[in-house]
N, C-alpha and C. Protein backbone atom coordinates (compact mmCIF):
# COMPACT_ATOMS: atom_id res chain seq x y z
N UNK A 1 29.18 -47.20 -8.05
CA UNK A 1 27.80 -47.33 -7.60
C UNK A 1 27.26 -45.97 -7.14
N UNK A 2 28.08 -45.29 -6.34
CA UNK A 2 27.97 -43.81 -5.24
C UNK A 2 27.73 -42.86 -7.11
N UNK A 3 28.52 -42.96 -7.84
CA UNK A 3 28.69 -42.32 -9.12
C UNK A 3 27.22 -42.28 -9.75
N UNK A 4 26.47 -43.49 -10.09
CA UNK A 4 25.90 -43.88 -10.78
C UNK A 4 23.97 -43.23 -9.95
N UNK A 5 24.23 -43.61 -8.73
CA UNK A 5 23.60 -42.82 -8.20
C UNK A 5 23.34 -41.49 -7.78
N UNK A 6 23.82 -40.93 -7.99
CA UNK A 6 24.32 -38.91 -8.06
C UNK A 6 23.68 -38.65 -9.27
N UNK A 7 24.43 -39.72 -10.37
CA UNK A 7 23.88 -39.26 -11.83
C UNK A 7 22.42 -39.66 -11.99
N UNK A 8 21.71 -40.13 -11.50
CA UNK A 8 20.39 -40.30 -11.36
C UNK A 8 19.92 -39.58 -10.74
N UNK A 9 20.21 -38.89 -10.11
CA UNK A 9 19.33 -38.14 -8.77
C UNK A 9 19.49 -36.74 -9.34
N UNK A 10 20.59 -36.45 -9.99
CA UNK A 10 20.63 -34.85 -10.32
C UNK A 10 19.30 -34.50 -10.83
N UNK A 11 19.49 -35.43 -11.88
CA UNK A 11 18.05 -34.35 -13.14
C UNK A 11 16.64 -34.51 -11.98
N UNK A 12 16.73 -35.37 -10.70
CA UNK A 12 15.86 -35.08 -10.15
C UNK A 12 15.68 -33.82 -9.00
N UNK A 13 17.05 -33.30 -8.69
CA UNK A 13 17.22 -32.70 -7.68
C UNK A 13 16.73 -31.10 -8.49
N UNK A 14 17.64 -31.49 -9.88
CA UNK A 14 17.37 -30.06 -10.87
C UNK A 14 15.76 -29.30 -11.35
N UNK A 15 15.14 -30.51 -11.01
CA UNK A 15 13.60 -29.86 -11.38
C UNK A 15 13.22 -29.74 -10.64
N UNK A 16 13.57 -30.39 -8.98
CA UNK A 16 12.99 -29.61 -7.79
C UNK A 16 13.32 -28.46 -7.44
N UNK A 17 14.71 -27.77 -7.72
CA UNK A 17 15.19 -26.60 -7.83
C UNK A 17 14.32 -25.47 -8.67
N UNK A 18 14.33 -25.99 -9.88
CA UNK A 18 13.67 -25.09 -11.18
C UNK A 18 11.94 -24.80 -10.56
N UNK A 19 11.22 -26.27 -9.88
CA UNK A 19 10.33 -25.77 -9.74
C UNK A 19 9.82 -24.86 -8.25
N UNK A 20 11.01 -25.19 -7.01
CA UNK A 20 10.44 -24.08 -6.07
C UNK A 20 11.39 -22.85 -6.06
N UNK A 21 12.04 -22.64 -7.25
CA UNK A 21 12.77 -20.93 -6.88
C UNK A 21 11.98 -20.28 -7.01
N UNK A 22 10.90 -20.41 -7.89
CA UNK A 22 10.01 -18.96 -8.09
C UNK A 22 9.41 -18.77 -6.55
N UNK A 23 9.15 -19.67 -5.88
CA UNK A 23 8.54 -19.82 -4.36
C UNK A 23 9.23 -19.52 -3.37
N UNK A 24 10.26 -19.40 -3.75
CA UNK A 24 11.85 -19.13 -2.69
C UNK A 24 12.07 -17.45 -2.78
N UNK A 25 12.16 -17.40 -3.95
CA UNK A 25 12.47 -15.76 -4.70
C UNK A 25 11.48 -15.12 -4.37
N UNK A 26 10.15 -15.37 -4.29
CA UNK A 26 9.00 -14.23 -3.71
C UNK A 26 9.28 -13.31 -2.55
N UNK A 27 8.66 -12.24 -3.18
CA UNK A 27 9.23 -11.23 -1.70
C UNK A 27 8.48 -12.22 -0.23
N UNK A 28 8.88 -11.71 0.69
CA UNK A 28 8.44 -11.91 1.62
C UNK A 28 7.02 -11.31 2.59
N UNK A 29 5.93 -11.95 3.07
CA UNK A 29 4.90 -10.99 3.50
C UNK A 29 5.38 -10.56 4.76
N UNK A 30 5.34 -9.71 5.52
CA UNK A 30 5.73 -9.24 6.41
C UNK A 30 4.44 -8.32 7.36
N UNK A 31 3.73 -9.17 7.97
CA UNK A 31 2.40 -8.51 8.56
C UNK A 31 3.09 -7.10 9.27
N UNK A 32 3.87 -7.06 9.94
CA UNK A 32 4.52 -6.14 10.73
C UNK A 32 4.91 -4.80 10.72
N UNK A 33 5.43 -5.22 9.14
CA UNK A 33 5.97 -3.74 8.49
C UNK A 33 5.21 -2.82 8.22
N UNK A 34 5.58 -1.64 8.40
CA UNK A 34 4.92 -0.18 8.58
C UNK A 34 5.35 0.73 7.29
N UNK A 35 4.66 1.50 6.88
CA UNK A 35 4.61 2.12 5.44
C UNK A 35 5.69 3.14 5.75
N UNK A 36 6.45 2.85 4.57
CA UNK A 36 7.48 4.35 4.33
C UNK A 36 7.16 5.34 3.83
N UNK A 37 6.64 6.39 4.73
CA UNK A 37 6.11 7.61 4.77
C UNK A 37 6.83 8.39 5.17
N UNK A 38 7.00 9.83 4.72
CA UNK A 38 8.31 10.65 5.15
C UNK A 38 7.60 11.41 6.54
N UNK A 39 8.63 11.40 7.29
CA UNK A 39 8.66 11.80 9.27
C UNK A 39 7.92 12.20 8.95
N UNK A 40 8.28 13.47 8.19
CA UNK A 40 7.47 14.93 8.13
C UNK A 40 5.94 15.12 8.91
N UNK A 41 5.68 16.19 8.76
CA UNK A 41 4.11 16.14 8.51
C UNK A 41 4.13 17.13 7.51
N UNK A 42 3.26 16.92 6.12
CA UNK A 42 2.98 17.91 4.95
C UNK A 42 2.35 19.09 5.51
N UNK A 43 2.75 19.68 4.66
CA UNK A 43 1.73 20.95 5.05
C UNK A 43 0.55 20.99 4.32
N UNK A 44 0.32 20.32 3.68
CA UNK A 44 -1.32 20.48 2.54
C UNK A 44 -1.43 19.01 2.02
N UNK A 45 -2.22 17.95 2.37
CA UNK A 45 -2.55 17.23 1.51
C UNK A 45 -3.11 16.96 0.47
N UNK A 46 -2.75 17.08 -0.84
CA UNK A 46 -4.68 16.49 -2.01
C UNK A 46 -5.01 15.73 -2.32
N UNK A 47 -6.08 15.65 -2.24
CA UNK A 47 -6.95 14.41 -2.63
C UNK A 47 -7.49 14.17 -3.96
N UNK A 48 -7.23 13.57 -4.72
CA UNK A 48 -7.69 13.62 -6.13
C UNK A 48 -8.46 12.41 -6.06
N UNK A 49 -9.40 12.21 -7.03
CA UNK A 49 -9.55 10.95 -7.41
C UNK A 49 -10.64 10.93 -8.66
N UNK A 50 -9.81 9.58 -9.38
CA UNK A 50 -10.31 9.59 -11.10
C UNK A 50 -9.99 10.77 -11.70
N UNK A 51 -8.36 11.44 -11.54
CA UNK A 51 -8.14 12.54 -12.25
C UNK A 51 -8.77 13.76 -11.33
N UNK A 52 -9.51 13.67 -10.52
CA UNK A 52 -10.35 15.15 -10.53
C UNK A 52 -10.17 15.46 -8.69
N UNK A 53 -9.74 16.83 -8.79
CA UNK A 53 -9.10 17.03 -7.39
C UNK A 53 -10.41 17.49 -6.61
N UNK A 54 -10.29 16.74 -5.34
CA UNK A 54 -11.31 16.71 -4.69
C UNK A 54 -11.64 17.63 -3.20
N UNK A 55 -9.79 17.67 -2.51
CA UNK A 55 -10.41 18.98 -1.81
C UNK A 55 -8.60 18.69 -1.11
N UNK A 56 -8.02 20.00 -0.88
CA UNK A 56 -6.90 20.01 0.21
C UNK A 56 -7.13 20.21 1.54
N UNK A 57 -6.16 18.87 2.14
CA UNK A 57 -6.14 19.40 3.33
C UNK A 57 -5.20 20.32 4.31
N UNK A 58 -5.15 20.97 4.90
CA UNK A 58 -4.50 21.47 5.79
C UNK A 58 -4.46 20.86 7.03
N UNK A 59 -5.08 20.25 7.72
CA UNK A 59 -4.88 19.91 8.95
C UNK A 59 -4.66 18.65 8.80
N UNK A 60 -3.54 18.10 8.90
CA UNK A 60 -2.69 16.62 8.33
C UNK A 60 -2.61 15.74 8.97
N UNK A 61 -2.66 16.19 10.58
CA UNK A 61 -1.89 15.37 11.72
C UNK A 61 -2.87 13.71 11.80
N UNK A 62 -3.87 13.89 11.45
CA UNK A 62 -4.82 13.19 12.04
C UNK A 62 -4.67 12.02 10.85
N UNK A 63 -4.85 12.41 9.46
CA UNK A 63 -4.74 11.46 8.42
C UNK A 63 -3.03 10.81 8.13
N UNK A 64 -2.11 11.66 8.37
CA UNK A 64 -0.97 10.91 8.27
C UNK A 64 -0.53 9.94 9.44
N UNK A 65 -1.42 10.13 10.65
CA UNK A 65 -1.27 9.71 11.81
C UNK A 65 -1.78 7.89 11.37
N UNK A 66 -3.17 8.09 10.89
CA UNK A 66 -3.79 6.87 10.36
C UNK A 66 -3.46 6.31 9.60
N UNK A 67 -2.34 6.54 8.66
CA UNK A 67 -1.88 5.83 7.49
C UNK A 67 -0.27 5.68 8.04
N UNK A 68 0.40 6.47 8.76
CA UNK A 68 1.37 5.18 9.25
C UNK A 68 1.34 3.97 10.15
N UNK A 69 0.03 4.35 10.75
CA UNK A 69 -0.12 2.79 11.35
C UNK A 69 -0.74 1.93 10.25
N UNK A 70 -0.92 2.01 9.52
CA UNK A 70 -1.40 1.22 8.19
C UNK A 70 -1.12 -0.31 8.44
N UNK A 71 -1.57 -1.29 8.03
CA UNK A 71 -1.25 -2.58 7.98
C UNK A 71 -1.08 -3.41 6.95
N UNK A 72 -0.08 -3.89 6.92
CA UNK A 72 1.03 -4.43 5.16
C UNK A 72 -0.46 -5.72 4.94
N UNK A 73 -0.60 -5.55 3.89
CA UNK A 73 -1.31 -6.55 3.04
C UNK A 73 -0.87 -7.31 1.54
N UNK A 74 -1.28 -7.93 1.46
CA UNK A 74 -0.37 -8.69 0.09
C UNK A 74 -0.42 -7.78 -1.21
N UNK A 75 0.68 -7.70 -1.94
CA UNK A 75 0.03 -7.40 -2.97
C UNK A 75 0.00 -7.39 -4.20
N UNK A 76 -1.65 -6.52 -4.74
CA UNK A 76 -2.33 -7.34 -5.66
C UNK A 76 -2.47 -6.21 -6.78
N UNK A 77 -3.37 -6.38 -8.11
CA UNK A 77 -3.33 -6.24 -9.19
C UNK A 77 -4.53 -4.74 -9.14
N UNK A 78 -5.34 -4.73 -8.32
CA UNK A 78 -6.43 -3.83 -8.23
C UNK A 78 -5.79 -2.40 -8.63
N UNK A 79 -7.06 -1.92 -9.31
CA UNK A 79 -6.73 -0.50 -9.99
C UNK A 79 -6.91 0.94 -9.23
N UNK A 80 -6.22 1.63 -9.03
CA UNK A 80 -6.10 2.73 -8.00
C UNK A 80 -7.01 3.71 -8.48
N UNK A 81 -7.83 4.14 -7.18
CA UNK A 81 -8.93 5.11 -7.66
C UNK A 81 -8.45 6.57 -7.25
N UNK A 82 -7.40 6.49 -6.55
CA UNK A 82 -7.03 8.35 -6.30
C UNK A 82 -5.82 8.25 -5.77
N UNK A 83 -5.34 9.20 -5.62
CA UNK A 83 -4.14 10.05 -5.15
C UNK A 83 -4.13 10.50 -3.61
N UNK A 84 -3.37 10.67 -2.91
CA UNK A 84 -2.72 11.94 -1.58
C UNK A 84 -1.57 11.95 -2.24
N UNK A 85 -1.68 13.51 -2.34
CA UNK A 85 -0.16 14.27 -2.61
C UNK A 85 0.14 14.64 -1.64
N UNK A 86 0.90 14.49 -1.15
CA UNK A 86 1.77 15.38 0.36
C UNK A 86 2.18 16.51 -0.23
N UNK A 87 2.56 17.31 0.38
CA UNK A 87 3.26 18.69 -0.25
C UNK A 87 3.90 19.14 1.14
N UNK A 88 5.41 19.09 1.13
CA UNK A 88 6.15 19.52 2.18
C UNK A 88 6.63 20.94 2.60
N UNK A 89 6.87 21.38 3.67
CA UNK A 89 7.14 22.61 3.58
C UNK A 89 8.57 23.07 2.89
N UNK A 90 8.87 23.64 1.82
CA UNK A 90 10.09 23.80 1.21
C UNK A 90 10.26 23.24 -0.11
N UNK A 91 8.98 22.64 -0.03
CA UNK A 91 8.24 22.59 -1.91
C UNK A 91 8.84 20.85 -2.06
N UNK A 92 9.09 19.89 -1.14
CA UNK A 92 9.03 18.50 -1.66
C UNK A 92 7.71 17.95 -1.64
N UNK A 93 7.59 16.75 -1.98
CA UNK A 93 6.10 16.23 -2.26
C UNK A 93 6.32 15.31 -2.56
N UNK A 94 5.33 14.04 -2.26
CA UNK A 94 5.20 12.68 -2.45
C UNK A 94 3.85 12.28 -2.28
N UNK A 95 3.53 11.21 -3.11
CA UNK A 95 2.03 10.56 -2.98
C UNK A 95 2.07 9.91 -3.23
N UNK A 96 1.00 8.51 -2.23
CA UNK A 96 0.38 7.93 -2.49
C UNK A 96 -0.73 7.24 -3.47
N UNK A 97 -0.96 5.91 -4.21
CA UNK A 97 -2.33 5.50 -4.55
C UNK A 97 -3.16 5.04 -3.49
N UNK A 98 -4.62 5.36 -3.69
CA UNK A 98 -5.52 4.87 -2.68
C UNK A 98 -6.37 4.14 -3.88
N UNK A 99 -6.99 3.24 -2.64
CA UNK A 99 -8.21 2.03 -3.43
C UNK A 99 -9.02 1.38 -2.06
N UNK A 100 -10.12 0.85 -2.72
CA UNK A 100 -11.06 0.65 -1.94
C UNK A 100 -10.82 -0.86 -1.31
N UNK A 101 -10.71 -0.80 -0.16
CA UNK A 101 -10.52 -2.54 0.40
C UNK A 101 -11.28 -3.12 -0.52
N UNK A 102 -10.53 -4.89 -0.30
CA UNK A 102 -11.75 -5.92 -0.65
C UNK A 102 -12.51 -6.10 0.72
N UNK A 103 -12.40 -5.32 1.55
CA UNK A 103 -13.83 -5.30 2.27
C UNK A 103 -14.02 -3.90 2.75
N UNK A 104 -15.81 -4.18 3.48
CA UNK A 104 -16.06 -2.98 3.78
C UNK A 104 -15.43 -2.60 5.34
N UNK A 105 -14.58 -3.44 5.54
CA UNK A 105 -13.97 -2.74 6.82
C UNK A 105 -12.66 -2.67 6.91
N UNK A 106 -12.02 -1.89 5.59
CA UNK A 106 -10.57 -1.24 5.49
C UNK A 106 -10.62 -0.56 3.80
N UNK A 107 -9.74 0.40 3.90
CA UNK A 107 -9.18 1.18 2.91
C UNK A 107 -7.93 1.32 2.49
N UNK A 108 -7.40 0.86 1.45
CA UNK A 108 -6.25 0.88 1.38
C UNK A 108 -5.14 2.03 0.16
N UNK A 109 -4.00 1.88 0.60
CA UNK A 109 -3.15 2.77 -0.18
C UNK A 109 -1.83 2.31 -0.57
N UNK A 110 -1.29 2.49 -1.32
CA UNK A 110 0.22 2.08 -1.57
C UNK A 110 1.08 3.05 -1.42
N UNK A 111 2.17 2.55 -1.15
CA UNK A 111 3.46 3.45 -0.98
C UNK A 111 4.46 2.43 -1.61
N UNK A 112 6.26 3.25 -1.21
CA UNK A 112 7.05 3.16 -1.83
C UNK A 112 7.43 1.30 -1.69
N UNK A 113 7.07 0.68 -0.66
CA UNK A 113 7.71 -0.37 0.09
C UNK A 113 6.25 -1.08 0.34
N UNK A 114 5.06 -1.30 -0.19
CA UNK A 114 3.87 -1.79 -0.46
C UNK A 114 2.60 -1.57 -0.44
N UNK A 115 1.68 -2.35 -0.11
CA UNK A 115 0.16 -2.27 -0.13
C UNK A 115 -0.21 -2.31 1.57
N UNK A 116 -0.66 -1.46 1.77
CA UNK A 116 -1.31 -1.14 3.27
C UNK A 116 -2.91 -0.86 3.53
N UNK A 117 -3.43 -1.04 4.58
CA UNK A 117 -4.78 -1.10 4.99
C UNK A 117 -4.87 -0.50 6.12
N UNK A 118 -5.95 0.35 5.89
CA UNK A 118 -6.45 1.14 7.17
C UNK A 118 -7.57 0.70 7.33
N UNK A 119 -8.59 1.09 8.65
CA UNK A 119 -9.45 1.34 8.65
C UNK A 119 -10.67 1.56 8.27
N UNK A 120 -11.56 1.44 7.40
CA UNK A 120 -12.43 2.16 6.33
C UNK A 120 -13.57 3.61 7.40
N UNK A 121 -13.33 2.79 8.51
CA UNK A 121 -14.62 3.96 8.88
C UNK A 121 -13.16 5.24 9.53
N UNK A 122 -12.06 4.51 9.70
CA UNK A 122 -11.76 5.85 10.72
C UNK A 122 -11.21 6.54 9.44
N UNK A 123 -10.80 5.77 8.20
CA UNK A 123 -10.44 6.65 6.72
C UNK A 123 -11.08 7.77 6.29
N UNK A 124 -12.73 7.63 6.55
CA UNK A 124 -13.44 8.12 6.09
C UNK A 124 -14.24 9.18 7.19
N UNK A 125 -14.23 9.55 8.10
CA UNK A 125 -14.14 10.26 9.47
C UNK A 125 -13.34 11.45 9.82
N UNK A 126 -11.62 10.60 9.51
CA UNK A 126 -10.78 11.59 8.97
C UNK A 126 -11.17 12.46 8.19
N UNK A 127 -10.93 11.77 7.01
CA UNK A 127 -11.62 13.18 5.72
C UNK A 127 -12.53 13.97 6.01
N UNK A 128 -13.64 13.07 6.58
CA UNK A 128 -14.74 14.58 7.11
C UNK A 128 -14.79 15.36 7.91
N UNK A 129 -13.71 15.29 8.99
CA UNK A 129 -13.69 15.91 9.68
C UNK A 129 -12.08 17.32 9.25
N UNK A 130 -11.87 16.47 8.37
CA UNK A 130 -11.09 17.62 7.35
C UNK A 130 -12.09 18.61 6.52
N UNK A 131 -13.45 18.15 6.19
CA UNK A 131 -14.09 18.94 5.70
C UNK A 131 -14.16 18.22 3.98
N UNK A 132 -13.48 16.83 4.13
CA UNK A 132 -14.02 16.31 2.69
C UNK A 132 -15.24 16.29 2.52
N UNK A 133 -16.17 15.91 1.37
CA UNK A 133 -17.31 15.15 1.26
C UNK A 133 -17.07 14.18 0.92
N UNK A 134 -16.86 13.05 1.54
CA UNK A 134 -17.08 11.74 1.79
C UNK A 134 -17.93 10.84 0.54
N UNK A 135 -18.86 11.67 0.42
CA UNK A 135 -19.70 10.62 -0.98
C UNK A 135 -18.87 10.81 -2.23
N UNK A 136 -18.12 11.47 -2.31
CA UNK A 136 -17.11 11.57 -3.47
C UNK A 136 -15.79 10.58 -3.14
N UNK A 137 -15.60 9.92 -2.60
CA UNK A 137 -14.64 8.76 -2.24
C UNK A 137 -15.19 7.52 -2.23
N UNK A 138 -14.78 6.85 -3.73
CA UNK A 138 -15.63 5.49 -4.12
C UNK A 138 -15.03 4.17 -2.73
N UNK A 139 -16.09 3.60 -2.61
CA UNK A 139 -15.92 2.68 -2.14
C UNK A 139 -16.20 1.22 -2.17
N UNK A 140 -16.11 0.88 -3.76
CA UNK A 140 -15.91 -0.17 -4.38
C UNK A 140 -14.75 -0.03 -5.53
């Protein structure tokens, strides 16, 4: 009887399996986690965007300061509108994609370990007070 019932229940247990692993296996969201960004501070940041370099910075402290507090957001399929290249002292380098929030009150970037969100006004404050021009950083 115990037999006969097992053998009935499998092929049911088996498609509840098949259908929540993909839901099991998903990474995990993790509001908490903080972007893996190297200690450092670069010595020159650039800013590119759509291919076309838009201005280096030298004074770093303030923009790498704002993007490790960054805040993990899900992520999604959206197409990256620019670059930060870090450039370290002793010739290493790493960069970032940046893209425009889906709203107007954050900016976001990816790194090695995900999709993060800053700020949009203090994103854009930063830069100018680096001496970007600001109307050259799409924000859609």
């Amino acid at each position: 009887m115990r037999l006969k019932l097992l053998i009935a229940l499998l092929p049911i247990v088996a498609i509840a399996v098949i259908w929540f692993l993909p839901i099991l296996m998903r990474p995990r969201f993790d509001a908490d986690r903080k972007p893996t960004l190297d200690s450092r501070s670069p010595a020159t940041i650039d800013l590119a965007i759509r291919l076309e370099h838009i201005a280096t910075l030298t004074n770093t402290d303030s923009l790498m300061s704002l993007l490790r507090g960054g805040k993990h957001v899900r992520n999604h399929m959206c197409s990256f509108q620019g670059t930060l290249s870090f450039q370290f002292p002793g010739g290493d380098s790493n960069r970032v994609a940046i893209l425009p929030g889906h709203t107007n009150a954050s900016y976001e970037f990816v790194c090695a370990n995900g999709y993060y969100a800053v700020p949009r006004a203090a994103f854009m404050a930063t830069l100018a007070s680096a001496g970007v021009d600001t109307n050259k950083i799409p924000i859609r």
